[in-house]
PDB file of N, CA and C in Angstrom:
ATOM      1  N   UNK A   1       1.979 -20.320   8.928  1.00  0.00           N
ATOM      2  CA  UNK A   1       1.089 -19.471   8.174  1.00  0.00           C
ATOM      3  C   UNK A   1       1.869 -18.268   7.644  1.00  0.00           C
ATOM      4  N   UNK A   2       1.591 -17.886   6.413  1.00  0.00           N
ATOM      5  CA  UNK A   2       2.070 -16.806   5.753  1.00  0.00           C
ATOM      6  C   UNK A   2       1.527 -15.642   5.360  1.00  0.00           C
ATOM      7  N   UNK A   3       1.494 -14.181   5.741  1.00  0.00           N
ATOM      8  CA  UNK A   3       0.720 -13.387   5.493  1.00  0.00           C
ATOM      9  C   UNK A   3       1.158 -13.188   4.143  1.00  0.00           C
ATOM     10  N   UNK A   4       0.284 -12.666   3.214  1.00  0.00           N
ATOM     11  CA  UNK A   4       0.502 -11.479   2.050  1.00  0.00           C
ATOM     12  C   UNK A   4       0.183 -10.254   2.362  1.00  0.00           C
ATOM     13  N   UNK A   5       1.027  -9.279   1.701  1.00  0.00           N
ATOM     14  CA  UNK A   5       0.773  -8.036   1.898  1.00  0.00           C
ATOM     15  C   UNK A   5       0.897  -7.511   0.136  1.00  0.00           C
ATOM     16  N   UNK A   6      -0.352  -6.883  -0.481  1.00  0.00           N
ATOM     17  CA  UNK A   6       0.074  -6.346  -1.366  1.00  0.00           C
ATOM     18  C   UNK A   6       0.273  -4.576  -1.148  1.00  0.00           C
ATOM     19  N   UNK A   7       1.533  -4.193  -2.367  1.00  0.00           N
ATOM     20  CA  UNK A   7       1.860  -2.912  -2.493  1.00  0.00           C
ATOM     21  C   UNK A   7       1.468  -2.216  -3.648  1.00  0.00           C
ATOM     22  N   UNK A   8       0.867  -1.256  -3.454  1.00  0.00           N
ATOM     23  CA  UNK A   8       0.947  -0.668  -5.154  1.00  0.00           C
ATOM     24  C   UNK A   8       1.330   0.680  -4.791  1.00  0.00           C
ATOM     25  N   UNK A   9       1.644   1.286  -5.938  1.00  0.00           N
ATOM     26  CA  UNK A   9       2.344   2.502  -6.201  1.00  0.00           C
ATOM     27  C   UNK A   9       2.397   3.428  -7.056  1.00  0.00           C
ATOM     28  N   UNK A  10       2.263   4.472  -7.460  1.00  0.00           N
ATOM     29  CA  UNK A  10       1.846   5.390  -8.801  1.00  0.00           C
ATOM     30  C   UNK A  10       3.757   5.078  -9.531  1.00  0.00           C
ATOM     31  N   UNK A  11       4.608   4.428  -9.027  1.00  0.00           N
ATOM     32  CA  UNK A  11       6.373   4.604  -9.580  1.00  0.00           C
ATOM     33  C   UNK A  11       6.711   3.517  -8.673  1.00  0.00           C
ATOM     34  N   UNK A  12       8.085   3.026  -9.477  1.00  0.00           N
ATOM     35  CA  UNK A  12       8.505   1.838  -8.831  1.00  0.00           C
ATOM     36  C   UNK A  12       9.171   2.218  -7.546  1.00  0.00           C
ATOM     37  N   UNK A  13       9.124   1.606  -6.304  1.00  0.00           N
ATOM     38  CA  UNK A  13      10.221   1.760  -4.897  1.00  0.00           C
ATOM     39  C   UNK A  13      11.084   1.655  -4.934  1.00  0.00           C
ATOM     40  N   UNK A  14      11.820   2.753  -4.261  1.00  0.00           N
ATOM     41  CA  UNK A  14      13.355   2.368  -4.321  1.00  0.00           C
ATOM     42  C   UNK A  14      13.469   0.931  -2.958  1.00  0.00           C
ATOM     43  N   UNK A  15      14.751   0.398  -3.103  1.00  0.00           N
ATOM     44  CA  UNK A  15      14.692  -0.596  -2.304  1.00  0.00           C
ATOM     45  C   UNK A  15      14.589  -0.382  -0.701  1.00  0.00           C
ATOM     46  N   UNK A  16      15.112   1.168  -0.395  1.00  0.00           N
ATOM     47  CA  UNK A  16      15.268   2.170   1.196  1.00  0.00           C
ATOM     48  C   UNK A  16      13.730   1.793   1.648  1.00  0.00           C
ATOM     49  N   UNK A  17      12.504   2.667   0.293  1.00  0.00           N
ATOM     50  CA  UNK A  17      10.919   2.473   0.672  1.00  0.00           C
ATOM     51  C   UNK A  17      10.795   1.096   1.054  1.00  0.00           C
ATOM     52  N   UNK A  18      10.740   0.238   0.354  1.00  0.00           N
ATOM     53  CA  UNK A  18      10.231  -1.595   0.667  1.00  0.00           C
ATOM     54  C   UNK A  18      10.895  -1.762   1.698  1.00  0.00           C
ATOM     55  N   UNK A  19      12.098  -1.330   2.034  1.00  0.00           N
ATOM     56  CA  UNK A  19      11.825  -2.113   3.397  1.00  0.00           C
ATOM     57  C   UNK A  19      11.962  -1.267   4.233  1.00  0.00           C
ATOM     58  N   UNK A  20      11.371  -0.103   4.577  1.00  0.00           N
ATOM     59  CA  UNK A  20      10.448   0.854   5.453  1.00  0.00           C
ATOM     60  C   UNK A  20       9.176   0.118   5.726  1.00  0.00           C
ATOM     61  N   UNK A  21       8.954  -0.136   4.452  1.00  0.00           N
ATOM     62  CA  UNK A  21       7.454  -0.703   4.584  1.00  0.00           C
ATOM     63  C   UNK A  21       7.493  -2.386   5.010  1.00  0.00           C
ATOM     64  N   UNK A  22       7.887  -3.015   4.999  1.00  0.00           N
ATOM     65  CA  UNK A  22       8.550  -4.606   5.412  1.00  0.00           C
ATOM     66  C   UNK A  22       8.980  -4.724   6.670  1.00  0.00           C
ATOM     67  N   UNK A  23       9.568  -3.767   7.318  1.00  0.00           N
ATOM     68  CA  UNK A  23       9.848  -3.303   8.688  1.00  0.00           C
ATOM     69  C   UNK A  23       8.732  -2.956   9.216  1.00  0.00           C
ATOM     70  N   UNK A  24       7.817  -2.315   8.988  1.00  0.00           N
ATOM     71  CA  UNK A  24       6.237  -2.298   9.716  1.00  0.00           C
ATOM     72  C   UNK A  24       5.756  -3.431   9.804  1.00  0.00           C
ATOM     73  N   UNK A  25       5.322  -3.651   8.575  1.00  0.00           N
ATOM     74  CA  UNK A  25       4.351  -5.004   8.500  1.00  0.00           C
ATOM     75  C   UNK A  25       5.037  -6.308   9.304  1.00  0.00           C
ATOM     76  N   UNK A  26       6.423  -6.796   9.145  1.00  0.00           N
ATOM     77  CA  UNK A  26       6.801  -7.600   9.926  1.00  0.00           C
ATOM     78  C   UNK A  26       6.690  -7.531  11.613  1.00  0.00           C
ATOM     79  N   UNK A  27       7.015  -6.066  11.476  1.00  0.00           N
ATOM     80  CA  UNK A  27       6.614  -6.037  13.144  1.00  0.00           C
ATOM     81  C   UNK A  27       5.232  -6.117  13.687  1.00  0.00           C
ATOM     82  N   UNK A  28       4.175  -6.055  12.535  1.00  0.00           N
ATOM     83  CA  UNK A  28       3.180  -6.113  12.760  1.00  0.00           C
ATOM     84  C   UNK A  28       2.428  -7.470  13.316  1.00  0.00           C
ATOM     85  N   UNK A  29       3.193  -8.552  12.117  1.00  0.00           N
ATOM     86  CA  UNK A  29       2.411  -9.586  12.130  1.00  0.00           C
ATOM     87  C   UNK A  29       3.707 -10.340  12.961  1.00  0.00           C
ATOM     88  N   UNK A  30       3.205 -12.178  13.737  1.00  0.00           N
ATOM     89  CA  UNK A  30       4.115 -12.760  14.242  1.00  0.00           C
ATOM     90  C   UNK A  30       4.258 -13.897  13.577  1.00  0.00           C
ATOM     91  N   UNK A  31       3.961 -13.726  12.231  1.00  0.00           N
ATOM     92  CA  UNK A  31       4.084 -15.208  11.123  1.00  0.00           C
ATOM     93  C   UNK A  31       5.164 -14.249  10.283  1.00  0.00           C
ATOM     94  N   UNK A  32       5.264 -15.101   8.999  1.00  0.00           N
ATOM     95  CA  UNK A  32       6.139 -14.918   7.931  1.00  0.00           C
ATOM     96  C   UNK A  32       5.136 -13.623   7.057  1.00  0.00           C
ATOM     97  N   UNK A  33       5.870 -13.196   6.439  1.00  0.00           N
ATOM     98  CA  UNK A  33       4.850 -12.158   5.776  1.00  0.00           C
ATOM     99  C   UNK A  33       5.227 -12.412   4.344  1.00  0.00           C
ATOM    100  N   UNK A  34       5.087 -12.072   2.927  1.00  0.00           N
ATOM    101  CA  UNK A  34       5.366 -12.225   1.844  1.00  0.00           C
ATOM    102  C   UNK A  34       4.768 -10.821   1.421  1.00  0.00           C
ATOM    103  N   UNK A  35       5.652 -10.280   0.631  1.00  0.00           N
ATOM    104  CA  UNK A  35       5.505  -8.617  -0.010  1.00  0.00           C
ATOM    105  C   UNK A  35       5.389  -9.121  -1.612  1.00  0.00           C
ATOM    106  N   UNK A  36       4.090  -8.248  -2.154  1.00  0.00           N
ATOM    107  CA  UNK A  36       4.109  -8.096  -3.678  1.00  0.00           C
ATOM    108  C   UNK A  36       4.305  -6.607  -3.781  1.00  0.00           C
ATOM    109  N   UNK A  37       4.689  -5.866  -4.909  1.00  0.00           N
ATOM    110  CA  UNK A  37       4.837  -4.669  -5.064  1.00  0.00           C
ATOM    111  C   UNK A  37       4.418  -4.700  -6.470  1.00  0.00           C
ATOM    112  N   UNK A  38       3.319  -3.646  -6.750  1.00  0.00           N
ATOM    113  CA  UNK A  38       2.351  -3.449  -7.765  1.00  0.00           C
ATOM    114  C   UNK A  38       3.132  -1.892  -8.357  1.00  0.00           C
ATOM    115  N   UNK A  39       3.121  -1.455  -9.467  1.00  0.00           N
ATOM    116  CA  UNK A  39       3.178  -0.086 -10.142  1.00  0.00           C
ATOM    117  C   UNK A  39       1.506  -0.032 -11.049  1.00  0.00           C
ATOM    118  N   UNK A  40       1.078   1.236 -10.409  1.00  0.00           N
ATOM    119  CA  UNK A  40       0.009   0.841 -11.007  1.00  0.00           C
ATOM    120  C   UNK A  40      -0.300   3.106 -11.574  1.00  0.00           C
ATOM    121  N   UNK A  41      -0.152   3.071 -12.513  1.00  0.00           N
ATOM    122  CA  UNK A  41       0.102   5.247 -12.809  1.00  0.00           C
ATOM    123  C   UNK A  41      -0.886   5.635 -12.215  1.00  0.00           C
ATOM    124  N   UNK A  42      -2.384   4.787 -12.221  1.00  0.00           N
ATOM    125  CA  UNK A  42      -3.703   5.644 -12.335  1.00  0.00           C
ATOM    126  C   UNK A  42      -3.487   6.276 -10.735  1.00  0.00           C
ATOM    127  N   UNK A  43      -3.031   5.439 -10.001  1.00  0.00           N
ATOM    128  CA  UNK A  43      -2.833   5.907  -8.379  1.00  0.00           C
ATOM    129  C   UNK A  43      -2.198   7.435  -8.617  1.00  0.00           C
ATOM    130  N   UNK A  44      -1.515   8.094  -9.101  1.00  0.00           N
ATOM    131  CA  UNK A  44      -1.009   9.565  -9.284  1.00  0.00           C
ATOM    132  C   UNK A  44       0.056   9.454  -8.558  1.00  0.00           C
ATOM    133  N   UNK A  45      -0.039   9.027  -7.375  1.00  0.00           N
ATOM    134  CA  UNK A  45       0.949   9.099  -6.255  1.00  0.00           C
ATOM    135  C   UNK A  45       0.881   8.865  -4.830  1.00  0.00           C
ATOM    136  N   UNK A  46       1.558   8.076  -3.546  1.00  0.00           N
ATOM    137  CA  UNK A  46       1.178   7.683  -2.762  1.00  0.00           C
ATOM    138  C   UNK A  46       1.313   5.966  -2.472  1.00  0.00           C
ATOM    139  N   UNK A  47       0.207   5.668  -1.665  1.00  0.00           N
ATOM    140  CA  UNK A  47       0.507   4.099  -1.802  1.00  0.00           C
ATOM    141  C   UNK A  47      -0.772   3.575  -1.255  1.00  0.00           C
ATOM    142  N   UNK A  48      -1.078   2.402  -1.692  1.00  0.00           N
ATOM    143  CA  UNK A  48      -2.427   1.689  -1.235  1.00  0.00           C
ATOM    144  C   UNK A  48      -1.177   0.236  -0.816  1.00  0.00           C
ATOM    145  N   UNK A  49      -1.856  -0.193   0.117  1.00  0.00           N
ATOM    146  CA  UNK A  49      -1.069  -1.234   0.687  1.00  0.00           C
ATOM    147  C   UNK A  49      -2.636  -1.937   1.110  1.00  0.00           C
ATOM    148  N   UNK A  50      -2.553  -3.521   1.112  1.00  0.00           N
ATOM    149  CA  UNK A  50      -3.330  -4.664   1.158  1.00  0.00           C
ATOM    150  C   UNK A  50      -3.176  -5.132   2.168  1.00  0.00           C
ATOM    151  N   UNK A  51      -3.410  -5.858   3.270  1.00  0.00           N
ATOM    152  CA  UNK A  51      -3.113  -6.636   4.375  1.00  0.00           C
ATOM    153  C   UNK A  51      -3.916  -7.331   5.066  1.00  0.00           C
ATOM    154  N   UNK A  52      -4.175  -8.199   4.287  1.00  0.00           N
ATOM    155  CA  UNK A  52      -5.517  -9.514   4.316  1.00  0.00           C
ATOM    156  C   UNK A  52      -7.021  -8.276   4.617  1.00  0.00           C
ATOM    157  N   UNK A  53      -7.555  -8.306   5.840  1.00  0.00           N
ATOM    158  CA  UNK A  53      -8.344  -7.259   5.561  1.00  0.00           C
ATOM    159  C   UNK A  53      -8.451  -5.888   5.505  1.00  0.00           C
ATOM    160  N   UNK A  54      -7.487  -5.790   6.383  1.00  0.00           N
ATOM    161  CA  UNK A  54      -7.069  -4.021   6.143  1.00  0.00           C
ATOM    162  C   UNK A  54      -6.180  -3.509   4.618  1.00  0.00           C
ATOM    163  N   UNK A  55      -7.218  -1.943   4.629  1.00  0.00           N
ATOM    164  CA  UNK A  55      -6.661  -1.626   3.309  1.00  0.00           C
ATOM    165  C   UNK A  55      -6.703  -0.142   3.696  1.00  0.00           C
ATOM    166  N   UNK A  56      -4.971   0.108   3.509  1.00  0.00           N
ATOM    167  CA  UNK A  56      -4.307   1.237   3.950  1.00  0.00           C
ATOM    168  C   UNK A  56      -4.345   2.579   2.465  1.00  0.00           C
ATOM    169  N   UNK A  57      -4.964   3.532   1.794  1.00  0.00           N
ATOM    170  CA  UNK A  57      -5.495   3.942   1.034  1.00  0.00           C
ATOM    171  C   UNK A  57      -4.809   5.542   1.384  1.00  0.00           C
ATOM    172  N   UNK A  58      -3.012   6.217   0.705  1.00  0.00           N
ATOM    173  CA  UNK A  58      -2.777   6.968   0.915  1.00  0.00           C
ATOM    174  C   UNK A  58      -2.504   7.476  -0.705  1.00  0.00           C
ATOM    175  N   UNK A  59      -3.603   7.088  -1.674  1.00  0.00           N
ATOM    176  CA  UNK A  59      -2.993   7.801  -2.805  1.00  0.00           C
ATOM    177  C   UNK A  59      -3.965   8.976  -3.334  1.00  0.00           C
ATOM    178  N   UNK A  60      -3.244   9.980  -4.339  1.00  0.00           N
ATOM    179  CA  UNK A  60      -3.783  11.096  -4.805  1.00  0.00           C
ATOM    180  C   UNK A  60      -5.267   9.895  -5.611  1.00  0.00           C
ATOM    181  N   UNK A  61      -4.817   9.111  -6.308  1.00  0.00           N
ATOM    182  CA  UNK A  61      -6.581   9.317  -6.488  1.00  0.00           C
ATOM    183  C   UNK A  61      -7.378   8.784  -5.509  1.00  0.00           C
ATOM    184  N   UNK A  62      -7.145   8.031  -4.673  1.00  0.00           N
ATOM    185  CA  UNK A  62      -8.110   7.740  -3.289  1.00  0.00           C
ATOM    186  C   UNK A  62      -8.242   9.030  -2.734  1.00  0.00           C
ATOM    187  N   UNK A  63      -7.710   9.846  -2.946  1.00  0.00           N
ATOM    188  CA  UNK A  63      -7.981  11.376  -2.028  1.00  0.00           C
ATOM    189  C   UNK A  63      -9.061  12.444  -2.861  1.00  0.00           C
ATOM    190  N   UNK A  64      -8.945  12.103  -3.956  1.00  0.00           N
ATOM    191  CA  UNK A  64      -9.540  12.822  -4.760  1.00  0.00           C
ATOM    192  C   UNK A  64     -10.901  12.237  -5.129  1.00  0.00           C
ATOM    193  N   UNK A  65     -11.310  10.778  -5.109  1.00  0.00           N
ATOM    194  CA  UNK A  65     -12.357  10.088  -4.502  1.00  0.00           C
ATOM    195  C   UNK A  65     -12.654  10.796  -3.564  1.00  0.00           C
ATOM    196  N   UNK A  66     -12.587  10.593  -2.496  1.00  0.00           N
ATOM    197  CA  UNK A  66     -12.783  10.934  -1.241  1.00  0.00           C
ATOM    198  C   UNK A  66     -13.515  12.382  -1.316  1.00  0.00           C
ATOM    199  N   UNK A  67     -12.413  13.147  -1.678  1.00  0.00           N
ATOM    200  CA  UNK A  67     -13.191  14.817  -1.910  1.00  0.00           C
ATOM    201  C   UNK A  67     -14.770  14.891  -2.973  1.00  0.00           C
ATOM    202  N   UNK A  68     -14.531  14.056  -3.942  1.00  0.00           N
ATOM    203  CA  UNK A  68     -15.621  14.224  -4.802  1.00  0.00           C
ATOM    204  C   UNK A  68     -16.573  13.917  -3.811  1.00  0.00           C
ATOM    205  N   UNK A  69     -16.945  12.359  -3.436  1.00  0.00           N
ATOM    206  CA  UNK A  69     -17.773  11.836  -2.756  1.00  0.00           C
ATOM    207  C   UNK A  69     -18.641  13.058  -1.315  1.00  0.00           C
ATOM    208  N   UNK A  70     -17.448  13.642  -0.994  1.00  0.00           N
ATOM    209  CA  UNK A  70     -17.783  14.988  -0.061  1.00  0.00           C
ATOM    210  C   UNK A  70     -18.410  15.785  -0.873  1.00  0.00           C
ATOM    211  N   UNK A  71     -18.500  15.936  -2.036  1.00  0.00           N
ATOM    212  CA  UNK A  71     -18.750  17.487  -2.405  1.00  0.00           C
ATOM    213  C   UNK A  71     -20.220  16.904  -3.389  1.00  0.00           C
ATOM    214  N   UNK A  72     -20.440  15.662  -3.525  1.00  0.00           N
ATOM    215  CA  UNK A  72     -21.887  15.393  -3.647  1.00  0.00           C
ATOM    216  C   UNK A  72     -22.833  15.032  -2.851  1.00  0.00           C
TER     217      UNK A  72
END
């Protein structure tokens, strides 16, 4: 069995980041894992990472969601 993990990113990774992040997730899971890496601007900055059901949500506009949603 093979996990996917998707990456997205407000700028492309240097290759040091991916496998910071490939080094987690592998240690995470005890199958094979497979990495996509997304550039996506609207994110501002930060990273949303995918991992079958967990969804790891560290970017300026998920934060700025977040605050609006508070302040209505």
């Amino acid at each position: 069995m093979t996990e996917k993990v998707s990456v997205f990113s407000a700028n492309e990774l240097s290759e040091k980041d991916k496998a910071r992040i490939e080094k987690i997730f592998f240690e995470k899971h005890s199958c094979a894992v497979t990495f996509e890496y997304n550039v996506d601007a609207s994110l501002l900055g930060g990273l949303l990472i995918i991992d079958g059901n967990d969804y790891y949500d560290s970017t300026v506009a998920g934060r700025l969601a977040k605050l609006k949603r508070g302040l209505t």
